[in-house]
C-alpha atoms as a PDB file:
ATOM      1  CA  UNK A   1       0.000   0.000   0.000  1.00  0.00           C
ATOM      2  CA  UNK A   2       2.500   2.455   0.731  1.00  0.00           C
ATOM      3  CA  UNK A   3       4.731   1.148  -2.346  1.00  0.00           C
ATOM      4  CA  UNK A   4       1.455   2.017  -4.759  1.00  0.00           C
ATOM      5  CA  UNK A   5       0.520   5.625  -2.397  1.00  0.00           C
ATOM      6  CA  UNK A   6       4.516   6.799  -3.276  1.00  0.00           C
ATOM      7  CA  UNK A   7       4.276   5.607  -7.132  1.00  0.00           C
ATOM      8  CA  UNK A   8       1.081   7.360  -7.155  1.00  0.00           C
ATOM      9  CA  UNK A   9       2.470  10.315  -5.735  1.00  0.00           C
ATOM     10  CA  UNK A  10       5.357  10.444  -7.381  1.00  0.00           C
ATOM     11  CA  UNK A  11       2.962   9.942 -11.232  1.00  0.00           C
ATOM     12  CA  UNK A  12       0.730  12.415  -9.922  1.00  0.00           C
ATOM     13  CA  UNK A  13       3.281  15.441  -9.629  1.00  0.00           C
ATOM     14  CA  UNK A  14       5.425  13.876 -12.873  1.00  0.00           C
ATOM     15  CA  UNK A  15       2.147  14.681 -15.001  1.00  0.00           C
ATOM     16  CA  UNK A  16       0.874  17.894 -13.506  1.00  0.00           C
ATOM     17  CA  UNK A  17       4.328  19.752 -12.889  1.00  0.00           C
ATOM     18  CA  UNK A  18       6.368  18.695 -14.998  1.00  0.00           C
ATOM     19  CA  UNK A  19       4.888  19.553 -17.580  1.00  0.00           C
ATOM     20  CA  UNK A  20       6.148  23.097 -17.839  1.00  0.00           C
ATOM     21  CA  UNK A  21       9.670  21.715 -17.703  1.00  0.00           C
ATOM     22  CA  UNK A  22       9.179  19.607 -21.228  1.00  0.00           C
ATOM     23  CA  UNK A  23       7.220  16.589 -20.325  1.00  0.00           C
ATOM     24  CA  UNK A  24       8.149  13.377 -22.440  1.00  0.00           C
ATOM     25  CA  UNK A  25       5.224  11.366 -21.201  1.00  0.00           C
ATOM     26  CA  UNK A  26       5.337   8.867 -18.821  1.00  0.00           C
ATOM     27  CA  UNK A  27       5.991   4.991 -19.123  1.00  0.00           C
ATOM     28  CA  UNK A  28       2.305   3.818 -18.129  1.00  0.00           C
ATOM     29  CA  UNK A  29       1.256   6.216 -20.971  1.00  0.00           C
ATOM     30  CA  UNK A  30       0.495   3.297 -23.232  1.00  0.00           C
ATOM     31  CA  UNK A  31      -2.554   3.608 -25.078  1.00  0.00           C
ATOM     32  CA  UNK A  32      -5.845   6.032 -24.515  1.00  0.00           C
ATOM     33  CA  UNK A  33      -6.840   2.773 -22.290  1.00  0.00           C
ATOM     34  CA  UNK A  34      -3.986   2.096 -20.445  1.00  0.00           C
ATOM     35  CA  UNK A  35      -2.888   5.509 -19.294  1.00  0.00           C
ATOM     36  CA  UNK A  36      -2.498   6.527 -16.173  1.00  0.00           C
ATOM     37  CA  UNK A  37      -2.397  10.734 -17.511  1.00  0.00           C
ATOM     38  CA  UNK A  38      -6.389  10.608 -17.876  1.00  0.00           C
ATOM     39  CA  UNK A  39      -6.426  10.006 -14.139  1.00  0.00           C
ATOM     40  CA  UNK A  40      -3.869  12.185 -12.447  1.00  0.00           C
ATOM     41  CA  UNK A  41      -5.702  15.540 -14.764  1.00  0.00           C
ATOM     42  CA  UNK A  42      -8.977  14.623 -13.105  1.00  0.00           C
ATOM     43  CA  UNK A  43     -10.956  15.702 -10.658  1.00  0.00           C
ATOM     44  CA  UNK A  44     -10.427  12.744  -8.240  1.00  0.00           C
ATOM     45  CA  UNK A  45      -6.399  13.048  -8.034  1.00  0.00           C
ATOM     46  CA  UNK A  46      -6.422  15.515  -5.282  1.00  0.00           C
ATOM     47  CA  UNK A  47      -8.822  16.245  -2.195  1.00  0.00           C
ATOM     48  CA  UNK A  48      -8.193  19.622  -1.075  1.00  0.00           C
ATOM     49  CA  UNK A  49      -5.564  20.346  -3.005  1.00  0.00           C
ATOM     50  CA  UNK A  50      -3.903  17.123  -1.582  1.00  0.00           C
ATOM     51  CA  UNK A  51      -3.062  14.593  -4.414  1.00  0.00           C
ATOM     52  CA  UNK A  52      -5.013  11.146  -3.054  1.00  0.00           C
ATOM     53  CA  UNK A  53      -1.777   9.674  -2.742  1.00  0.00           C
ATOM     54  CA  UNK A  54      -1.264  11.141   0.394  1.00  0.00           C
ATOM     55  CA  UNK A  55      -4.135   9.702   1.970  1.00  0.00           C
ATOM     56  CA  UNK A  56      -3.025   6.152   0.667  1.00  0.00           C
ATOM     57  CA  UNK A  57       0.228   6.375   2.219  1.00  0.00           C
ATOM     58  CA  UNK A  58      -0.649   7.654   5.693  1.00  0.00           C
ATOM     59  CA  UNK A  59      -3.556   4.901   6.014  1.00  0.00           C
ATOM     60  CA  UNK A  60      -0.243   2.404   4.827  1.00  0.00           C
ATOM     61  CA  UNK A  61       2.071   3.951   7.106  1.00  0.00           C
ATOM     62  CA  UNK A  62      -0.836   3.079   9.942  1.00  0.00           C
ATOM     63  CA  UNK A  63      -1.133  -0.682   8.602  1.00  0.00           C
ATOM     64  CA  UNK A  64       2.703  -0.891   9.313  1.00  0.00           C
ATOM     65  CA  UNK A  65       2.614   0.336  12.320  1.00  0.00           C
ATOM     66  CA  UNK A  66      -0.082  -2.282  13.323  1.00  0.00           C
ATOM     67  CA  UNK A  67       2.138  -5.096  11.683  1.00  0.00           C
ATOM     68  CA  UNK A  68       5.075  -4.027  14.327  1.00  0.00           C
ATOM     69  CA  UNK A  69       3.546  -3.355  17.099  1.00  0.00           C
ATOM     70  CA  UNK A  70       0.674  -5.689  17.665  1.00  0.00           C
ATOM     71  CA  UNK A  71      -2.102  -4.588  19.862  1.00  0.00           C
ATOM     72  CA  UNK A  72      -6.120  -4.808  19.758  1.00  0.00           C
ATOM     73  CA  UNK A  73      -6.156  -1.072  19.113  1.00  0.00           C
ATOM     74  CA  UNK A  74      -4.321  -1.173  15.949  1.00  0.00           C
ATOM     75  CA  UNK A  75      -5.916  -4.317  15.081  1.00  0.00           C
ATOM     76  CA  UNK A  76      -8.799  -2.923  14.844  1.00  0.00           C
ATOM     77  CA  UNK A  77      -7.898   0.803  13.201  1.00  0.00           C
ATOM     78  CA  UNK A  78      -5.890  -2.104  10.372  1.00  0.00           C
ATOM     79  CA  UNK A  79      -9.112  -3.461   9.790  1.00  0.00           C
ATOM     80  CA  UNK A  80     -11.367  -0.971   9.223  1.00  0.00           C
ATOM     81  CA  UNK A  81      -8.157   1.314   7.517  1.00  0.00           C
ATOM     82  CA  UNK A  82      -8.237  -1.910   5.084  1.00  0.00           C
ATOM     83  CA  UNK A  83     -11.992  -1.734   4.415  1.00  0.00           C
ATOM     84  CA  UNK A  84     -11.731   1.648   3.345  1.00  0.00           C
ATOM     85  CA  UNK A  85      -8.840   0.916   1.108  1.00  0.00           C
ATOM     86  CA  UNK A  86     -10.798  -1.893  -0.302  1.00  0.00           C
ATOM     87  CA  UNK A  87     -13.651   0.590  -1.064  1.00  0.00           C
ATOM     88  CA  UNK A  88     -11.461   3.386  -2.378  1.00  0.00           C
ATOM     89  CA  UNK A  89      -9.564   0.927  -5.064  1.00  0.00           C
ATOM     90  CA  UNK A  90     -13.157  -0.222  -5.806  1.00  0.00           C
ATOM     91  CA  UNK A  91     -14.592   3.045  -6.168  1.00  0.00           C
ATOM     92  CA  UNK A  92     -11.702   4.593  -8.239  1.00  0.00           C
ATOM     93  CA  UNK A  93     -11.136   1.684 -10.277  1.00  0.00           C
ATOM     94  CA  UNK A  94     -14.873   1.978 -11.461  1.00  0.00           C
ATOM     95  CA  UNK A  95     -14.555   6.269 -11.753  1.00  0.00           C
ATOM     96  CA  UNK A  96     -11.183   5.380 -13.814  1.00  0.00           C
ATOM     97  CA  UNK A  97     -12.822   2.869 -16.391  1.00  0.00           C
ATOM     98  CA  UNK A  98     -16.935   3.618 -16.630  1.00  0.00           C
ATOM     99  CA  UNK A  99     -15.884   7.748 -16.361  1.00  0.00           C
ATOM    100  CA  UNK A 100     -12.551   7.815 -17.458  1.00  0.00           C
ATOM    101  CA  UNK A 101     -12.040   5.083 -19.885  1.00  0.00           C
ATOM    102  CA  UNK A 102      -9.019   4.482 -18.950  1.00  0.00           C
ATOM    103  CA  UNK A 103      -7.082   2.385 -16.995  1.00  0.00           C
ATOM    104  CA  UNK A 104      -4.010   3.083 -13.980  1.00  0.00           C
ATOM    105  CA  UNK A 105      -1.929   0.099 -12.237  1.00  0.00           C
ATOM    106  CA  UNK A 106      -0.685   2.614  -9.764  1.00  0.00           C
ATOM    107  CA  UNK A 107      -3.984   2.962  -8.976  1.00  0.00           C
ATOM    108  CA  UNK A 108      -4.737  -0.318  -7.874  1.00  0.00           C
ATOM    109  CA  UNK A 109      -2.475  -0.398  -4.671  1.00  0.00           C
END
């Protein structure tokens, strides 16, 4: 989770800042399908001027923090971290191909 929240981050300011610095495209920019561009221009990419990202890799940073030090607290904060994680892959994955028509892998983590 936190592999796919940094990729994502990293994608995210690639396509929308670099661009003034000669952009050459980007290596998941494969076809109008697979491209991960349509997503990181759209209006899901950031919340509050916050690319989503962020929110991926604090939730993973949590989940890690569970993994190391065990206790029913975290347990339960893991769980319910990982149900929203499950929903928010769900819900972008079906934004990013009924809306979109497109596809991201870094969007899957």
């Amino acid at each position: 989770m936190v592999a796919f929240a940094s990729l994502r981050i990293q994608h995210f300011f690639d396509s929308n800042y670099q661009l003034m610095y000669g952009w050459k495209g980007s290596v998941c920019d494969v076809s109008p399908w697979l491209n991960c561009n349509n997503f990181d221009f759209s209006v899901l990419a950031q919340v509050g001027s916050i690319p989503l990202g962020y929110f991926g890799l604090m939730a993973g940073g949590v989940i890690c923090l569970g993994a190391l030090f065990p206790s029913s607290a975290l347990q339960c904060a893991n769980r319910f971290l990982a149900f929203l994680n499950l929903v928010g892959v769900l819900v972008l994955f079906g934004y990013s191909t009924l809306v979109l028509r497109s596809f991201c892998l870094w969007d899957a983590g």
